[in-house]
N, C-alpha and C. Protein backbone atom coordinates (compact mmCIF):
# COMPACT_ATOMS: atom_id res chain seq x y z
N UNK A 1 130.01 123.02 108.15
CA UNK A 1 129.15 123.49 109.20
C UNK A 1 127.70 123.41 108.73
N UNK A 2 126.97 122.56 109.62
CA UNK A 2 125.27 122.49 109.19
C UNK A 2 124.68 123.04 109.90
N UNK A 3 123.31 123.75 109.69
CA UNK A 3 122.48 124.22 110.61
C UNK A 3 121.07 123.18 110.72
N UNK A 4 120.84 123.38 111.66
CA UNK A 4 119.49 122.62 111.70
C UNK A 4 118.12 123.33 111.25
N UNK A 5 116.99 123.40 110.90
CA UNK A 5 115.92 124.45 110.94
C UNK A 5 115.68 124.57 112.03
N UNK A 6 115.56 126.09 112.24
CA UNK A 6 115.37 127.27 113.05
C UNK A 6 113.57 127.20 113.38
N UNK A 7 113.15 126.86 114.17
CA UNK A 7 111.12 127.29 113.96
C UNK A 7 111.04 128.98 114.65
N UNK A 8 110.46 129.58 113.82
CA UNK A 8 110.12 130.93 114.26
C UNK A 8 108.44 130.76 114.71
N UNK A 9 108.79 130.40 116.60
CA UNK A 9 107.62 130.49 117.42
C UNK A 9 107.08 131.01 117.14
N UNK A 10 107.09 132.74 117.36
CA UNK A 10 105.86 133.53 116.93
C UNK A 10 105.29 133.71 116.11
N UNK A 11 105.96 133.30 114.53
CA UNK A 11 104.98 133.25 113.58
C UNK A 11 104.27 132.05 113.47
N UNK A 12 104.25 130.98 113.68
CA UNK A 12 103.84 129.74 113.74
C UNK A 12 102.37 129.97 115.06
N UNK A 13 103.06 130.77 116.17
CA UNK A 13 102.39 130.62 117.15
C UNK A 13 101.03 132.10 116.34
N UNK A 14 101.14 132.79 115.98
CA UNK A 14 100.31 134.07 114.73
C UNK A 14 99.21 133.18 114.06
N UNK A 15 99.69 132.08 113.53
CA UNK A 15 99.41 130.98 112.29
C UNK A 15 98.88 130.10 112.71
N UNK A 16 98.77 129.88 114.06
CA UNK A 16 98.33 128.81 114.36
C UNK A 16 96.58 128.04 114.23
N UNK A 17 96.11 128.86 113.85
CA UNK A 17 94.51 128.54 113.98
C UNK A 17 94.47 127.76 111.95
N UNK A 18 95.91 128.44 111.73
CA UNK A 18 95.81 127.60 110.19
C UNK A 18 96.16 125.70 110.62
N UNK A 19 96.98 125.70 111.70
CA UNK A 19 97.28 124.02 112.58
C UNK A 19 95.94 123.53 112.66
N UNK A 20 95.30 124.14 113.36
CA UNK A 20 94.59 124.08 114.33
C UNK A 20 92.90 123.27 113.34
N UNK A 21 92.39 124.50 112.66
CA UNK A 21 91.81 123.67 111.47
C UNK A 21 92.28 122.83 110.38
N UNK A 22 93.67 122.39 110.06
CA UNK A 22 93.81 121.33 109.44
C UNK A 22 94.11 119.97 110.34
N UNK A 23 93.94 120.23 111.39
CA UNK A 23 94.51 119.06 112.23
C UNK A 23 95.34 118.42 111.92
N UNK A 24 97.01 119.23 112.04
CA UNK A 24 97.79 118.76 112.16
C UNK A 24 99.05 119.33 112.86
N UNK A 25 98.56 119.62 114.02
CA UNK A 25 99.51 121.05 115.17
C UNK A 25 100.44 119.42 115.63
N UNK A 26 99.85 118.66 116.35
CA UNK A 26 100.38 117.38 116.81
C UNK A 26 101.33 116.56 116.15
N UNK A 27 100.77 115.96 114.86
CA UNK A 27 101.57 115.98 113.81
C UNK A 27 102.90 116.68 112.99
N UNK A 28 102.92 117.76 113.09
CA UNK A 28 103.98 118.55 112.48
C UNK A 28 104.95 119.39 113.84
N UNK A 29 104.77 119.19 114.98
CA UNK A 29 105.76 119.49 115.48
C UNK A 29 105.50 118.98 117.14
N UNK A 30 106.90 119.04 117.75
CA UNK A 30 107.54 118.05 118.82
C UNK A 30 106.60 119.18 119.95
N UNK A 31 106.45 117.93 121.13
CA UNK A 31 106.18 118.70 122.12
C UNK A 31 106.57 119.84 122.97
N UNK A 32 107.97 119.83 122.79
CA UNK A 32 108.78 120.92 123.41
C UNK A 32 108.28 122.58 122.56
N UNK A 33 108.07 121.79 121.05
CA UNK A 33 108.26 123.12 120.31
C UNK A 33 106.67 124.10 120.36
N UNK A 34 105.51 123.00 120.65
CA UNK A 34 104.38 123.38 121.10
C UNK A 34 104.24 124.47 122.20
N UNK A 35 104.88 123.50 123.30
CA UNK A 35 105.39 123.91 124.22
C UNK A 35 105.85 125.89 124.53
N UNK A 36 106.64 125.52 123.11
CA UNK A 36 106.78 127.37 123.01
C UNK A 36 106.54 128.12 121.55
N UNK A 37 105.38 127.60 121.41
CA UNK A 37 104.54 128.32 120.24
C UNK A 37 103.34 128.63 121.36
N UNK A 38 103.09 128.00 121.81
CA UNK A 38 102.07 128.05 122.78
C UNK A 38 102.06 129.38 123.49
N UNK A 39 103.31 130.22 123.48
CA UNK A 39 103.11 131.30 124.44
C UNK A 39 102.48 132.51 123.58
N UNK A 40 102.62 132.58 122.44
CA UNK A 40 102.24 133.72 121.40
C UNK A 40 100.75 133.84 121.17
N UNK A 41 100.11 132.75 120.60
CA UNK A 41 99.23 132.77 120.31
C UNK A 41 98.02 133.68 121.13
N UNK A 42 96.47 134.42 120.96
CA UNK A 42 95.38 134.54 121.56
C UNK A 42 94.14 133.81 120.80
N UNK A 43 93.84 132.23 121.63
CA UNK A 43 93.37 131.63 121.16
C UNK A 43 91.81 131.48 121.50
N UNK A 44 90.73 131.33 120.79
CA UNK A 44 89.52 131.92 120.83
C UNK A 44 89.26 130.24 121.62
N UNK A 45 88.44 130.55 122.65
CA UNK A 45 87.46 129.20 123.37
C UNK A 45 87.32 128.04 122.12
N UNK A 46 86.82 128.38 121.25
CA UNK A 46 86.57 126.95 119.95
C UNK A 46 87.60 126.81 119.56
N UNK A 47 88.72 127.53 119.26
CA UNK A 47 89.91 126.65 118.86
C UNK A 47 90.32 126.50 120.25
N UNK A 48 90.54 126.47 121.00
CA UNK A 48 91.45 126.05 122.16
C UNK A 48 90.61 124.30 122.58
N UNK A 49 89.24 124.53 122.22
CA UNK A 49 88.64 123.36 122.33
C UNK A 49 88.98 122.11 121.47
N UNK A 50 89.11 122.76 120.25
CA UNK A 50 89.56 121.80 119.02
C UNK A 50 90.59 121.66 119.52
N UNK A 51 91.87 122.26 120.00
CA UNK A 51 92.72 121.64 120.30
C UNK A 51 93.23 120.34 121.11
N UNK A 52 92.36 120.70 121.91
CA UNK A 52 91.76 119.59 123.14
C UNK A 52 91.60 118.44 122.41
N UNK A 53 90.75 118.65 121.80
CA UNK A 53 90.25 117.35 120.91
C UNK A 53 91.29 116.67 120.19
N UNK A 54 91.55 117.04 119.33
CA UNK A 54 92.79 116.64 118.57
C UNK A 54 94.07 115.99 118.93
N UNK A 55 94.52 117.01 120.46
CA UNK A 55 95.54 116.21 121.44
C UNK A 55 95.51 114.90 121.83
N UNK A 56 93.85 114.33 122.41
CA UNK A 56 93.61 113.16 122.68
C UNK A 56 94.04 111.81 122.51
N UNK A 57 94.15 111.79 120.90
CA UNK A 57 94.65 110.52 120.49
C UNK A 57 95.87 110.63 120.32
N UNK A 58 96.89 112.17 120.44
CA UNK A 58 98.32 112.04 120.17
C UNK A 58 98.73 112.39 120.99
N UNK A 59 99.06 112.40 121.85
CA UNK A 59 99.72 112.93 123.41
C UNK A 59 99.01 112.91 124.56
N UNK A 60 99.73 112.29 125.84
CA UNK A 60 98.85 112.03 127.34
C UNK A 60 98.99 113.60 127.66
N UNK A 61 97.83 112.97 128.53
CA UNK A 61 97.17 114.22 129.70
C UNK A 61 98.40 115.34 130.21
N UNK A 62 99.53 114.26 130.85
CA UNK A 62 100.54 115.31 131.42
C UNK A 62 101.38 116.37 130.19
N UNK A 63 101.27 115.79 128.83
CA UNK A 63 101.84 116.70 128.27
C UNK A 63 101.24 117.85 127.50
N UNK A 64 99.81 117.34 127.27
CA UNK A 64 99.09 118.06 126.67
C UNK A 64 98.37 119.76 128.15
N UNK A 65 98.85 119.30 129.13
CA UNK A 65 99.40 120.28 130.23
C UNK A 65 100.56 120.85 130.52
N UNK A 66 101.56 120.46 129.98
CA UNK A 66 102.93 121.16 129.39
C UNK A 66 102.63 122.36 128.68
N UNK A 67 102.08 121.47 127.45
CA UNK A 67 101.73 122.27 126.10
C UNK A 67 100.95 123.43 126.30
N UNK A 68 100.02 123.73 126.82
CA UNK A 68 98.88 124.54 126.72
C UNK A 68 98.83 125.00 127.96
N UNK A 69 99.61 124.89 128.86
CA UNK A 69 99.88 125.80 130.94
C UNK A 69 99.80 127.31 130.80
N UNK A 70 100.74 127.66 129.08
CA UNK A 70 101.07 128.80 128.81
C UNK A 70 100.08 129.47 127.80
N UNK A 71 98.95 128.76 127.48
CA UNK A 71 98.04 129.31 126.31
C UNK A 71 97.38 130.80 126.82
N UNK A 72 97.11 131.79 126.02
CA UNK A 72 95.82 132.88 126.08
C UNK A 72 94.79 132.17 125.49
N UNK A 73 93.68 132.31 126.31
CA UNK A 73 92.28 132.37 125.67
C UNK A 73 91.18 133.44 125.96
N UNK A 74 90.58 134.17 125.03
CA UNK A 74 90.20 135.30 124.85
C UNK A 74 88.51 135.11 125.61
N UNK A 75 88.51 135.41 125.99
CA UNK A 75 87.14 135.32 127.43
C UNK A 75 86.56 136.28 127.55
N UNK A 76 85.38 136.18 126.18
CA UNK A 76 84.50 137.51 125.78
C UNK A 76 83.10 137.66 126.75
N UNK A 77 82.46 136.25 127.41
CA UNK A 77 81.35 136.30 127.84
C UNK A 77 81.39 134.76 128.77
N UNK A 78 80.20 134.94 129.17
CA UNK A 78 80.16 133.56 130.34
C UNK A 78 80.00 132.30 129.74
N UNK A 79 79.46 132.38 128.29
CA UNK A 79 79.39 131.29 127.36
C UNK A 79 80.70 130.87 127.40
N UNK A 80 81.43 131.60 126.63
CA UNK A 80 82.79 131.64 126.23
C UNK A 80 83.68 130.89 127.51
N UNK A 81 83.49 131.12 128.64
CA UNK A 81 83.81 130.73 130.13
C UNK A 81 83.78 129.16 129.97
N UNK A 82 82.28 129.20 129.87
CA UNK A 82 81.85 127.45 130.45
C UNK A 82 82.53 126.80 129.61
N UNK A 83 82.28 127.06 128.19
CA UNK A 83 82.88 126.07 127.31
C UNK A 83 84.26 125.89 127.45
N UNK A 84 85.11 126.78 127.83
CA UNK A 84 86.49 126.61 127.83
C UNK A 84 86.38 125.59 129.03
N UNK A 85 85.88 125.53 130.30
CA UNK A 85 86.42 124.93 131.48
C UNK A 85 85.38 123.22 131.43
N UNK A 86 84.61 123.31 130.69
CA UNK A 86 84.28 122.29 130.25
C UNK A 86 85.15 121.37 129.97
């Protein structure tokens, strides 16, 4: 009997701003699993931006809207606003 590895979302999704500045969230795991790391996290306007960025060259538009439908982003001021909807 084999098991496969288990990903523990919420800590990954806790951890994530450690992905996030090494640029390699895309890289190290499948879209589905994004998908639900994505719900844990409270992600500050500049990383949610970097994320953006980073997605670009590794995943289309429709999934990188999968991925992130379910994100928090923490929306301290009107700065904080524009840049996110930017």
């Amino acid at each position: 009997m084999s098991q496969g590895i288990v990903l523990n979302y919420e800590y990954i999704g806790s951890h994530i701003k450690d992905y996030i500045e090494a640029d390699n969230l895309f890289s190290t795991f499948e879209v589905e699993d994004i998908k639900s790391i994505m719900k844990f996290p409270n992600l500050t306007p500049d990383d949610f931006n970097s994320l953006l960025v980073q997605s670009c060259s590794v995943i289309s538009a429709c999934e990188l809207y999968t991925c992130t439908r379910n994100a928090n982003i923490s929306i301290n001021n009107i700065q904080d606003a524009i840049s996110t909807l930017k």
